[in-house]
PDB file of N, CA and C in Angstrom:
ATOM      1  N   UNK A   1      -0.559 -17.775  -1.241  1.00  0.00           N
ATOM      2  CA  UNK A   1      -0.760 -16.626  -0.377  1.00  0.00           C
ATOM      3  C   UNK A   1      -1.078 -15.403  -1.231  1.00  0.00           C
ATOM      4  N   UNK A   2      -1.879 -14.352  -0.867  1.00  0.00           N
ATOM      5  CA  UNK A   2      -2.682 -13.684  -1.534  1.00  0.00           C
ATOM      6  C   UNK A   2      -1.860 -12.490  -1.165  1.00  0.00           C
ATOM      7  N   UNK A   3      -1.353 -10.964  -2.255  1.00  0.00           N
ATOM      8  CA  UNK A   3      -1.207 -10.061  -1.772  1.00  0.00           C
ATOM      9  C   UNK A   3      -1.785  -9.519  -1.112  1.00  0.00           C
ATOM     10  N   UNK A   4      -0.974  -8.393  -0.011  1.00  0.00           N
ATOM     11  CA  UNK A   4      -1.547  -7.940   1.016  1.00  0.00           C
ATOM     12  C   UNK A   4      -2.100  -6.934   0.445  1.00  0.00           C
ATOM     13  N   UNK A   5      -2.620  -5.902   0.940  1.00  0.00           N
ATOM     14  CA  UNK A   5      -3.093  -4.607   0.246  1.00  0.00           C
ATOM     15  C   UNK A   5      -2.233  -3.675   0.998  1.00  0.00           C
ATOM     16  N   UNK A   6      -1.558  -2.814   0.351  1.00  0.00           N
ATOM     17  CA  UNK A   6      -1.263  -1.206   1.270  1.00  0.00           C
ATOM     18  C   UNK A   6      -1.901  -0.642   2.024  1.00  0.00           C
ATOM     19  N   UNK A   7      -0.810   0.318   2.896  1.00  0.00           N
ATOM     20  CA  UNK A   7      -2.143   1.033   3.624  1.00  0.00           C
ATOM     21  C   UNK A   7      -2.703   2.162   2.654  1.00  0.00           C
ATOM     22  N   UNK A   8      -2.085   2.472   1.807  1.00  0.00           N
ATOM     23  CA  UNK A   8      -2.301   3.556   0.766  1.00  0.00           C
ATOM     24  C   UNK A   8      -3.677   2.873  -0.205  1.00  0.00           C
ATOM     25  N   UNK A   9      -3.580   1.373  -0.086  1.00  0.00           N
ATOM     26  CA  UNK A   9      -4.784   0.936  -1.215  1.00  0.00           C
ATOM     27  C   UNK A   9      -6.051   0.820   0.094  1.00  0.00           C
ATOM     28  N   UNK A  10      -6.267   0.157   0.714  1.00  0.00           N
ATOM     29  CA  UNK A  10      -6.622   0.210   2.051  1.00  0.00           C
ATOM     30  C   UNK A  10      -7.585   1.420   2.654  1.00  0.00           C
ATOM     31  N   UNK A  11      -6.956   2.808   2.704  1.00  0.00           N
ATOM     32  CA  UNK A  11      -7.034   3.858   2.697  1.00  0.00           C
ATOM     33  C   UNK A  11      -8.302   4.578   1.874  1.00  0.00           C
ATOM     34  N   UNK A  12      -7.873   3.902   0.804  1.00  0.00           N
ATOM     35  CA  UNK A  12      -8.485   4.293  -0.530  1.00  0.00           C
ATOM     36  C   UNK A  12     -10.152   3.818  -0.803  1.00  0.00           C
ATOM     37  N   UNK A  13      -9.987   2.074  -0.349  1.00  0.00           N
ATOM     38  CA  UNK A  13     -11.390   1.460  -0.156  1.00  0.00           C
ATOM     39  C   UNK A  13     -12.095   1.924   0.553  1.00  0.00           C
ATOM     40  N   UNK A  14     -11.215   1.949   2.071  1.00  0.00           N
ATOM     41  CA  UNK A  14     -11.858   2.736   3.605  1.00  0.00           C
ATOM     42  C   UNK A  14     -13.032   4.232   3.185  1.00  0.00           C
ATOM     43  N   UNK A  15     -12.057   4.965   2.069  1.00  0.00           N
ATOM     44  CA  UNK A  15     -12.538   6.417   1.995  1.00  0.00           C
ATOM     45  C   UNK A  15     -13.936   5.729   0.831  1.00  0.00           C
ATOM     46  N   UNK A  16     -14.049   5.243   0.321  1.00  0.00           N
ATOM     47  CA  UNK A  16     -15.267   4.929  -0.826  1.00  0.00           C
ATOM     48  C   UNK A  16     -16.031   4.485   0.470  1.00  0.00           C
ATOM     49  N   UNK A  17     -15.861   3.646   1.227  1.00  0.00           N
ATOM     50  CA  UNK A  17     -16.933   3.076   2.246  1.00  0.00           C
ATOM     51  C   UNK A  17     -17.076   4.032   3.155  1.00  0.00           C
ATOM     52  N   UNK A  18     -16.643   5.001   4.018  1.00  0.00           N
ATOM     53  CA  UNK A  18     -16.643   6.285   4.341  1.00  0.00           C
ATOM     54  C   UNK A  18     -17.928   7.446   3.814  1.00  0.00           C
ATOM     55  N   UNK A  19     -17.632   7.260   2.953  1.00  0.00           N
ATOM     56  CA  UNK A  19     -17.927   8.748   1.626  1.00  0.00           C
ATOM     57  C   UNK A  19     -19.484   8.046   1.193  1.00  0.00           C
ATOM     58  N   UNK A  20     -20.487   7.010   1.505  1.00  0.00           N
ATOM     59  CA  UNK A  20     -20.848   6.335   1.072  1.00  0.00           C
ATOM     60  C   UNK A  20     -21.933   6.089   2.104  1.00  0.00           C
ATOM     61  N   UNK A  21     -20.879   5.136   3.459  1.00  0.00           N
ATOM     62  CA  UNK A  21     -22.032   5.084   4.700  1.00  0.00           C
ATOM     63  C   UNK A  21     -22.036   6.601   5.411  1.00  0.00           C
ATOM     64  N   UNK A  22     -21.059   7.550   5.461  1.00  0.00           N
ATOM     65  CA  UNK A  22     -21.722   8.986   6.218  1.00  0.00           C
ATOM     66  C   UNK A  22     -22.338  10.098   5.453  1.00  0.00           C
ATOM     67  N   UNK A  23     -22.457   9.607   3.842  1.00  0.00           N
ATOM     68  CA  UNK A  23     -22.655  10.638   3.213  1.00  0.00           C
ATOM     69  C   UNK A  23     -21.980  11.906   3.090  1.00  0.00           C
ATOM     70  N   UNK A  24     -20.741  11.706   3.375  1.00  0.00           N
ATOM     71  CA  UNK A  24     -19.802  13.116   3.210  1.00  0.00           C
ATOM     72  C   UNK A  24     -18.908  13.170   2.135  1.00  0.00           C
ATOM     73  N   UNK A  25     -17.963  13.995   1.875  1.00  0.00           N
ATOM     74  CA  UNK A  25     -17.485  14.960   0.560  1.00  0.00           C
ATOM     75  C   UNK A  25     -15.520  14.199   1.037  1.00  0.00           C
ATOM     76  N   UNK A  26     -14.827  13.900  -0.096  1.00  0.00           N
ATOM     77  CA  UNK A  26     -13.467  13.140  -0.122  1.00  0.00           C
ATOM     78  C   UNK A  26     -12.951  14.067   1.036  1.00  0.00           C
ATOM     79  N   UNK A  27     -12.951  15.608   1.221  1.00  0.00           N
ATOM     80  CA  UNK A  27     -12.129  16.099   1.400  1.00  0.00           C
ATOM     81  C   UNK A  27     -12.122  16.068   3.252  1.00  0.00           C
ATOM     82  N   UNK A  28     -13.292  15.590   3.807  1.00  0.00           N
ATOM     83  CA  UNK A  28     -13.165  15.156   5.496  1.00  0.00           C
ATOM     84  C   UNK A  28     -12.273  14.005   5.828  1.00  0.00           C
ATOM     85  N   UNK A  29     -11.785  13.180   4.687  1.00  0.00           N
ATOM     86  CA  UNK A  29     -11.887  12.291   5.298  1.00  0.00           C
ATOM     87  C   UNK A  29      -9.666  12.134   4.801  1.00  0.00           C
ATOM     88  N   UNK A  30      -9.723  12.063   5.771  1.00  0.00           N
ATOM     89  CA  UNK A  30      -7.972  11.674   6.424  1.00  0.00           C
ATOM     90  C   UNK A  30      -7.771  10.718   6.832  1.00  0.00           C
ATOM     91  N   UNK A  31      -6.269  10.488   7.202  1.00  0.00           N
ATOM     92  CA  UNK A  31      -5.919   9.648   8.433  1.00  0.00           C
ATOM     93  C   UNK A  31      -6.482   9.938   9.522  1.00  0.00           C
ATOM     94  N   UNK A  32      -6.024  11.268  10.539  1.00  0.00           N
ATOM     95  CA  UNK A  32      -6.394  11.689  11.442  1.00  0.00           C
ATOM     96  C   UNK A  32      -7.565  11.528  11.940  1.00  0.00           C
ATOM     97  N   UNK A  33      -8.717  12.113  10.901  1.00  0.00           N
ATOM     98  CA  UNK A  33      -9.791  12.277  11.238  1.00  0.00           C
ATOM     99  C   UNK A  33     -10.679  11.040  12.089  1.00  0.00           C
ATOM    100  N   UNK A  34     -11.111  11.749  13.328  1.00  0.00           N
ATOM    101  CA  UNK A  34     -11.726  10.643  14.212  1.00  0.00           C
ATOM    102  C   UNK A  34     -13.350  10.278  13.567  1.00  0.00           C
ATOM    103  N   UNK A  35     -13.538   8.946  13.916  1.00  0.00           N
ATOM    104  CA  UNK A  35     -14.376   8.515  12.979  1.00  0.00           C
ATOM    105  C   UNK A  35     -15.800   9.477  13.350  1.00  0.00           C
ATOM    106  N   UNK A  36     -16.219   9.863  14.764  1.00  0.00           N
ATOM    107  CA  UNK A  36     -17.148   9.889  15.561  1.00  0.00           C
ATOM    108  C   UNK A  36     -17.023  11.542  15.291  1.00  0.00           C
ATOM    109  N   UNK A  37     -16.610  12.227  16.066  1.00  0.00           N
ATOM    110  CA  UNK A  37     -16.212  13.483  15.932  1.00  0.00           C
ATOM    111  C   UNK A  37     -16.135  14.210  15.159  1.00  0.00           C
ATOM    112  N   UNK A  38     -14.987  13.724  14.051  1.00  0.00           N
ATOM    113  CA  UNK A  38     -14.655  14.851  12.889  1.00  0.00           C
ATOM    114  C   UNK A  38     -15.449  14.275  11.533  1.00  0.00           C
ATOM    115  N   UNK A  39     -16.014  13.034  11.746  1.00  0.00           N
ATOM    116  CA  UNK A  39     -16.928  12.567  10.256  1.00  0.00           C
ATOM    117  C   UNK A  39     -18.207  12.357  10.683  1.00  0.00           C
ATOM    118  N   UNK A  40     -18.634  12.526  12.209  1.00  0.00           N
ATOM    119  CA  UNK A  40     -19.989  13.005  11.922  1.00  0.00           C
ATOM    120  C   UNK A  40     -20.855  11.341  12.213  1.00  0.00           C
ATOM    121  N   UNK A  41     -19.857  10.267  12.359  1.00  0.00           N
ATOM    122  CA  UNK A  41     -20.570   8.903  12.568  1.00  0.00           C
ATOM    123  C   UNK A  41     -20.985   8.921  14.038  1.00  0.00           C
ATOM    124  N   UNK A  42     -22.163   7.716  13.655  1.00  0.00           N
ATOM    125  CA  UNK A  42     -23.060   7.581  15.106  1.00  0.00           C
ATOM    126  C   UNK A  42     -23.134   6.025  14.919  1.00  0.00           C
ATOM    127  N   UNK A  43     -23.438   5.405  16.089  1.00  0.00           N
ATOM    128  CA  UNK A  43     -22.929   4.202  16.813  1.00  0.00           C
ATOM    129  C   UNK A  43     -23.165   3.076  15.633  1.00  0.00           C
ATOM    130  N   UNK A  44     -25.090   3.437  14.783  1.00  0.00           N
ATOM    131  CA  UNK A  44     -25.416   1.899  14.066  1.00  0.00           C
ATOM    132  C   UNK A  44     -24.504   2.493  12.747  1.00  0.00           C
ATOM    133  N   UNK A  45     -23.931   3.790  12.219  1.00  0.00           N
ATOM    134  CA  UNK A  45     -23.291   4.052  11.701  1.00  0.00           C
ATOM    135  C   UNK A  45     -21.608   3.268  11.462  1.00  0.00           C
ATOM    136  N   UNK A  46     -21.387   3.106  12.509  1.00  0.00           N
ATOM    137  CA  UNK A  46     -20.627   2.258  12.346  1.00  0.00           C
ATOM    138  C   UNK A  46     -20.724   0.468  12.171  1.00  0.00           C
ATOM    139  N   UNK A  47     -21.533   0.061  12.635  1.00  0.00           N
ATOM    140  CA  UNK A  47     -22.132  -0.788  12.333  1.00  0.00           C
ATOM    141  C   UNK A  47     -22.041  -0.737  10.411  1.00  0.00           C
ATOM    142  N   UNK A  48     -23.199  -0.284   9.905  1.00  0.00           N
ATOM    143  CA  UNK A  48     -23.288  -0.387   8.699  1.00  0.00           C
ATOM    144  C   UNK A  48     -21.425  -0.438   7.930  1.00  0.00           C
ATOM    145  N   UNK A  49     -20.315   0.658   8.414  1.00  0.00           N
ATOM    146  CA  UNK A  49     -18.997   1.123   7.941  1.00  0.00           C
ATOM    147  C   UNK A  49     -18.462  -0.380   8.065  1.00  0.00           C
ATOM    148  N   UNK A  50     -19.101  -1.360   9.090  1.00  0.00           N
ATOM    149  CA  UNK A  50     -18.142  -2.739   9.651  1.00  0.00           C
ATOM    150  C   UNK A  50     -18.653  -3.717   8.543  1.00  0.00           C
ATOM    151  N   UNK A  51     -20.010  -3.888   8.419  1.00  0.00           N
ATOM    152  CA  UNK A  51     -20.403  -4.480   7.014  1.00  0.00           C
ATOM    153  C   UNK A  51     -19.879  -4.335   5.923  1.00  0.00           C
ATOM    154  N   UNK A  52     -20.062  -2.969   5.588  1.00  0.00           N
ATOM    155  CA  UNK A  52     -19.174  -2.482   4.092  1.00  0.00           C
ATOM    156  C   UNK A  52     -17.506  -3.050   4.187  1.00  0.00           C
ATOM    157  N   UNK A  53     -16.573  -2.890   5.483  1.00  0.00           N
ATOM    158  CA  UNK A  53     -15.804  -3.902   5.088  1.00  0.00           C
ATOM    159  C   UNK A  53     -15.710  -5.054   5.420  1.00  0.00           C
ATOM    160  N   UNK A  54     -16.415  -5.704   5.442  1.00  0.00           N
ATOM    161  CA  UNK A  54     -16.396  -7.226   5.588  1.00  0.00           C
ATOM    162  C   UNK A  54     -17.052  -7.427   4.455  1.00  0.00           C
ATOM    163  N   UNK A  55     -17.877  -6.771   3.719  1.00  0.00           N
ATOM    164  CA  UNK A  55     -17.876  -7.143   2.521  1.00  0.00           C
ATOM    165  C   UNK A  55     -16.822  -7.085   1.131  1.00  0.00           C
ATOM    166  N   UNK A  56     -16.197  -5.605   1.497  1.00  0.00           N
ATOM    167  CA  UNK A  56     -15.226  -5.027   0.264  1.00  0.00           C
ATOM    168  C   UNK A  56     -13.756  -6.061   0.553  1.00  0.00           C
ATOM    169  N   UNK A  57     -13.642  -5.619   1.770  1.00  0.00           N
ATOM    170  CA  UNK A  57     -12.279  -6.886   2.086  1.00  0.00           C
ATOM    171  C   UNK A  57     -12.353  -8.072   2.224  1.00  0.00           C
ATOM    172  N   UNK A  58     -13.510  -8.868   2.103  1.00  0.00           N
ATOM    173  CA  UNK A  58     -13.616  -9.941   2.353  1.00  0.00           C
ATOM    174  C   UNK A  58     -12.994 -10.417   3.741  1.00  0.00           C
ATOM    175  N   UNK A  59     -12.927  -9.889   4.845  1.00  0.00           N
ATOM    176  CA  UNK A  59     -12.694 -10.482   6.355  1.00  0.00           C
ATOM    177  C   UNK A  59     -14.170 -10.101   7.237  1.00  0.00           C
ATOM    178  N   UNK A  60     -13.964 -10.644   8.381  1.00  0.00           N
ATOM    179  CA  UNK A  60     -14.954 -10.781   9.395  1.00  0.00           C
ATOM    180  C   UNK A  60     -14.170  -9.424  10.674  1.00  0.00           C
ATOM    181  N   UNK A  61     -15.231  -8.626  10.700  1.00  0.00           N
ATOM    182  CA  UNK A  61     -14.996  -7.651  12.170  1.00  0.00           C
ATOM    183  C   UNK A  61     -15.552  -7.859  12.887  1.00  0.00           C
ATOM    184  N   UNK A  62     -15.088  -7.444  14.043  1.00  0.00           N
ATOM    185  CA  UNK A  62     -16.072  -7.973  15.231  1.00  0.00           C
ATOM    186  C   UNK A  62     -15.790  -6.077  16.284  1.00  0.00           C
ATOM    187  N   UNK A  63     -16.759  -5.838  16.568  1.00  0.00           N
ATOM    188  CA  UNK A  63     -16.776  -4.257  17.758  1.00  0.00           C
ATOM    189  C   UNK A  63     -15.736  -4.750  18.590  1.00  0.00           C
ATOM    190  N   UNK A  64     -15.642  -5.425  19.593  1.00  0.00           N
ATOM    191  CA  UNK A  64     -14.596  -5.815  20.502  1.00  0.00           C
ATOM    192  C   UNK A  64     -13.804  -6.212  19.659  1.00  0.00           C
ATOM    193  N   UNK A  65     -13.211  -6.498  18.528  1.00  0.00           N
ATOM    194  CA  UNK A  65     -11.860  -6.833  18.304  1.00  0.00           C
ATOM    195  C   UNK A  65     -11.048  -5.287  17.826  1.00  0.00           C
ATOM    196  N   UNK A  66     -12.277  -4.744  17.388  1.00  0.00           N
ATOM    197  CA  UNK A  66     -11.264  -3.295  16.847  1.00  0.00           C
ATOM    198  C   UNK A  66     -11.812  -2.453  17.743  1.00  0.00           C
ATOM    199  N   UNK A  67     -12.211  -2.345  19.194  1.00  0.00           N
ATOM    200  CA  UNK A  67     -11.766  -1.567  20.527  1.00  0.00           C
ATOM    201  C   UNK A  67     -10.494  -2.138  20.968  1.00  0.00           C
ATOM    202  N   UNK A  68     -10.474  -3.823  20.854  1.00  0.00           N
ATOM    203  CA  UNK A  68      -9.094  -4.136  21.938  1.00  0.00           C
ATOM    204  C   UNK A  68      -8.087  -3.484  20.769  1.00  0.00           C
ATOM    205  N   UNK A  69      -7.911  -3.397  19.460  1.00  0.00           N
ATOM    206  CA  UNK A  69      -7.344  -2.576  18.649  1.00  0.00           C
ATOM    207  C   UNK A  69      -6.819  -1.571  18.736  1.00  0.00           C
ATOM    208  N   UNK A  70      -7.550  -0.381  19.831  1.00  0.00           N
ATOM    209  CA  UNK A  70      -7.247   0.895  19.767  1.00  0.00           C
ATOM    210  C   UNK A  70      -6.662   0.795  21.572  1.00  0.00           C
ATOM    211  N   UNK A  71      -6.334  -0.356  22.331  1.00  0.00           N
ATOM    212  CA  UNK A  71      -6.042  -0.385  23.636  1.00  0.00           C
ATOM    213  C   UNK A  71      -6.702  -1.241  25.044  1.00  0.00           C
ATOM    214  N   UNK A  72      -6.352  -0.998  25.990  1.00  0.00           N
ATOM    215  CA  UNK A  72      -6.900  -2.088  26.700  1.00  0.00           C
ATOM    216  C   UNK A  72      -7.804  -0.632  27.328  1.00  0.00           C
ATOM    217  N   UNK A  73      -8.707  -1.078  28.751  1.00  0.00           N
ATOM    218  CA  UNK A  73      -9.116  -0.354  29.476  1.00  0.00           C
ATOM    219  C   UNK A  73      -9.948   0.568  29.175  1.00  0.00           C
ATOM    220  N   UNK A  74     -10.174   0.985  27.575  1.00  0.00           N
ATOM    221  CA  UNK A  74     -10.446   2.434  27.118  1.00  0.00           C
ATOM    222  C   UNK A  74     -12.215   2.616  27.685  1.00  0.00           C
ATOM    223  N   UNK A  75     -12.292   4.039  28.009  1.00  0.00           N
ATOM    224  CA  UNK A  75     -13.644   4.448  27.847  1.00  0.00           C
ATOM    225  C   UNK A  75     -14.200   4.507  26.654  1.00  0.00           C
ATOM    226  N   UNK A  76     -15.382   5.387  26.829  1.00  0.00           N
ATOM    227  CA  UNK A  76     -15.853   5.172  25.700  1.00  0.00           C
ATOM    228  C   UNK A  76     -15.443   6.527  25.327  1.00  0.00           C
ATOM    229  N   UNK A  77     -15.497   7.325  25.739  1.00  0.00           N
ATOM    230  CA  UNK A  77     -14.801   8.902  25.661  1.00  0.00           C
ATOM    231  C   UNK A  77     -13.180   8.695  24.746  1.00  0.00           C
ATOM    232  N   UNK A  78     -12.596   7.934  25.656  1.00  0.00           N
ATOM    233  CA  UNK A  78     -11.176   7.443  24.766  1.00  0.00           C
ATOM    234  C   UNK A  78     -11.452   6.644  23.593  1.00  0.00           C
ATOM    235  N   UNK A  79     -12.235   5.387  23.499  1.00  0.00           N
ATOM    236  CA  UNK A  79     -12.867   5.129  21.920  1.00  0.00           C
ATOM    237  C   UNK A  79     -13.261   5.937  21.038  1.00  0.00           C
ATOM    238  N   UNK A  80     -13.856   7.002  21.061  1.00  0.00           N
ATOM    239  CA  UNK A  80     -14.055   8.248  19.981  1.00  0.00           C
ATOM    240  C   UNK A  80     -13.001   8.362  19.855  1.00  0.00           C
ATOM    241  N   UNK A  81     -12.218   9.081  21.042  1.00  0.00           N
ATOM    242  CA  UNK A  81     -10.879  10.089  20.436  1.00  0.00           C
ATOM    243  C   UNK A  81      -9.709   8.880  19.782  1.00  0.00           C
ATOM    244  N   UNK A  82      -9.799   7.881  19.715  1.00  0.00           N
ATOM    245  CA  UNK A  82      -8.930   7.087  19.375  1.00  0.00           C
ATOM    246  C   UNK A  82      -9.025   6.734  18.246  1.00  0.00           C
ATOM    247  N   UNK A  83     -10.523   6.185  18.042  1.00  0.00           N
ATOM    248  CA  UNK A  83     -11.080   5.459  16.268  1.00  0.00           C
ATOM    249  C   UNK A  83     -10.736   6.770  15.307  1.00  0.00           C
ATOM    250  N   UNK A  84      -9.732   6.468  14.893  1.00  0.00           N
ATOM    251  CA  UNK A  84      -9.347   7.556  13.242  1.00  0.00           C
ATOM    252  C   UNK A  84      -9.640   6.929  12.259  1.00  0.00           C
ATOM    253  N   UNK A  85      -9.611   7.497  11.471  1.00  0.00           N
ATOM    254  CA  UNK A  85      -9.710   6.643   9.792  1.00  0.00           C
ATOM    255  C   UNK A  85      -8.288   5.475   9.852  1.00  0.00           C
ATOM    256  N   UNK A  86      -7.204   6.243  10.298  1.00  0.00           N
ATOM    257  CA  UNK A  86      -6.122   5.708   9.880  1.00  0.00           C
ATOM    258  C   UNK A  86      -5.729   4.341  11.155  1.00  0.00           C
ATOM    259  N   UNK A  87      -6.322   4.403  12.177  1.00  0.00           N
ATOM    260  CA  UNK A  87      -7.052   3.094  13.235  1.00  0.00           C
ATOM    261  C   UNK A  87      -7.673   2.228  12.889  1.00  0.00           C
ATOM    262  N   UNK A  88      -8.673   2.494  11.584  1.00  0.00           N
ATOM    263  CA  UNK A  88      -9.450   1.666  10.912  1.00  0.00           C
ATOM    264  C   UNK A  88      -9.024   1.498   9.459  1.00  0.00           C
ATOM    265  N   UNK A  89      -7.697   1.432   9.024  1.00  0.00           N
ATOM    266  CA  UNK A  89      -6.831   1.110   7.813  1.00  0.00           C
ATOM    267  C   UNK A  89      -5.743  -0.202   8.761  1.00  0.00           C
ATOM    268  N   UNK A  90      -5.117   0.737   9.880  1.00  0.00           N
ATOM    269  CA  UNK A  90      -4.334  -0.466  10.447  1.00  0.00           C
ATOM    270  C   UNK A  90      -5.056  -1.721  11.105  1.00  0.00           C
ATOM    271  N   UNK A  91      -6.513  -1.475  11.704  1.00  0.00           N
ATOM    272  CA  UNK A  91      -7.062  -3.076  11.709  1.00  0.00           C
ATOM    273  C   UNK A  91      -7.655  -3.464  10.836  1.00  0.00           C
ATOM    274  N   UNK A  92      -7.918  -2.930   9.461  1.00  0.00           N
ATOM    275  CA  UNK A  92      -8.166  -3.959   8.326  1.00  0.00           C
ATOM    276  C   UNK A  92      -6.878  -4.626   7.826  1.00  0.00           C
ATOM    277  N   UNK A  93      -6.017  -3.892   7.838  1.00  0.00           N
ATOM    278  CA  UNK A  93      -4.630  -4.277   7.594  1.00  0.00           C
ATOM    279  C   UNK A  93      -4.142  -5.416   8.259  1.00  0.00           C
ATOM    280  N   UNK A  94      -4.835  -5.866   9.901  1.00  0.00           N
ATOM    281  CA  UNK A  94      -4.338  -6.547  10.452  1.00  0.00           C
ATOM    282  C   UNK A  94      -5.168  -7.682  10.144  1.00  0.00           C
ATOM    283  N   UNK A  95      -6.275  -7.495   9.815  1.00  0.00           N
ATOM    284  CA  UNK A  95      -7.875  -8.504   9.906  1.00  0.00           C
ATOM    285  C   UNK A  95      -6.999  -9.174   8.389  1.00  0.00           C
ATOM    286  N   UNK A  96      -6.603  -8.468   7.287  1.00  0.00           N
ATOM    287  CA  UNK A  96      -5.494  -8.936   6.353  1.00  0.00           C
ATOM    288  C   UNK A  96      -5.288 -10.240   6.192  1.00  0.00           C
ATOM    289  N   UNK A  97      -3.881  -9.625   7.369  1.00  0.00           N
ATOM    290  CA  UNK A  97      -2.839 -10.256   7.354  1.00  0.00           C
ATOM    291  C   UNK A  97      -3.299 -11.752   8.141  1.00  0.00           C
ATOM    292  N   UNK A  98      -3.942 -11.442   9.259  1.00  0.00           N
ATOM    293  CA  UNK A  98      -4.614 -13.191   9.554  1.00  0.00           C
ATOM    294  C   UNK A  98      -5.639 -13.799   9.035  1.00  0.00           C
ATOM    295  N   UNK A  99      -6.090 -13.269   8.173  1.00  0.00           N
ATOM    296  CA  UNK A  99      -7.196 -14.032   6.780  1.00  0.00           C
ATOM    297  C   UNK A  99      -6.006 -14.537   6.054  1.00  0.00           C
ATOM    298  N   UNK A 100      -4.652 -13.869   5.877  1.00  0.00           N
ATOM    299  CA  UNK A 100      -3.851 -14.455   4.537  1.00  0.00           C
ATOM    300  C   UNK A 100      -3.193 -15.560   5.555  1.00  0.00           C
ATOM    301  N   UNK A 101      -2.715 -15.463   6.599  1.00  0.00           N
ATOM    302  CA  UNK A 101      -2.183 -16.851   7.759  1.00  0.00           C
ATOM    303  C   UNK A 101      -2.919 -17.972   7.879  1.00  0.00           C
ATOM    304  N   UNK A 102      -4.278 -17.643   8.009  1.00  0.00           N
ATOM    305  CA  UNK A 102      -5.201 -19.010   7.819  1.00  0.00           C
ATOM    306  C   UNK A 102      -5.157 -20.212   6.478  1.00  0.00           C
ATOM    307  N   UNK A 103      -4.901 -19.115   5.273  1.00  0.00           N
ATOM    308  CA  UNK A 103      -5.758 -19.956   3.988  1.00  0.00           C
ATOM    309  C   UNK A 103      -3.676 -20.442   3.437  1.00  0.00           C
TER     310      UNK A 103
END
């Protein structure tokens, strides 16, 4: 079984893939900060952010698995305000932990 990563290491990859696919400066980018809103991402934008980790972490994302992530029912209005940086540390964190359950 493979160590897990922190959310602090996690965090850290997230912000290089961040800083990279939106072209912005270390200092936007937080927990808090909503991905859409406060960093300025747009829809194939995220797209490209889902590649970069499925490549850096080595797991598979899927759009519907990290919406049912942030809740059931949500609009899409509530998907902005919901996707934070730190929303997208806890489902890599989770994408993780069942890549390390499988092998």
């Amino acid at each position: 079984m493979e160590n897990l990563l922190s959310e602090e290491e996690i965090f850290a990859k997230l912000s290089v893939i961040l800083q990279e696919a939106l072209r912005i400066g270390t200092t936007k980018i937080r927990p808090e900060a909503r991905v859409f809103d406060d960093l300025g991402a747009e829809s194939l934008d995220l797209l490209d952010i889902r590649f970069r980790v499925d490549e850096s972490f080595g797991v598979k994302t899927s759009d519907e698995d990290l919406i049912r992530s942030l809740g059931e029912g949500l609009t899409a209005e509530d998907i902005q305000e919901k996707l934070t940086v730190r929303s997208l540390v806890l489902y890599i964190q989770n994408c993780l932990q069942e890549k390390s359950q499988i092998l």
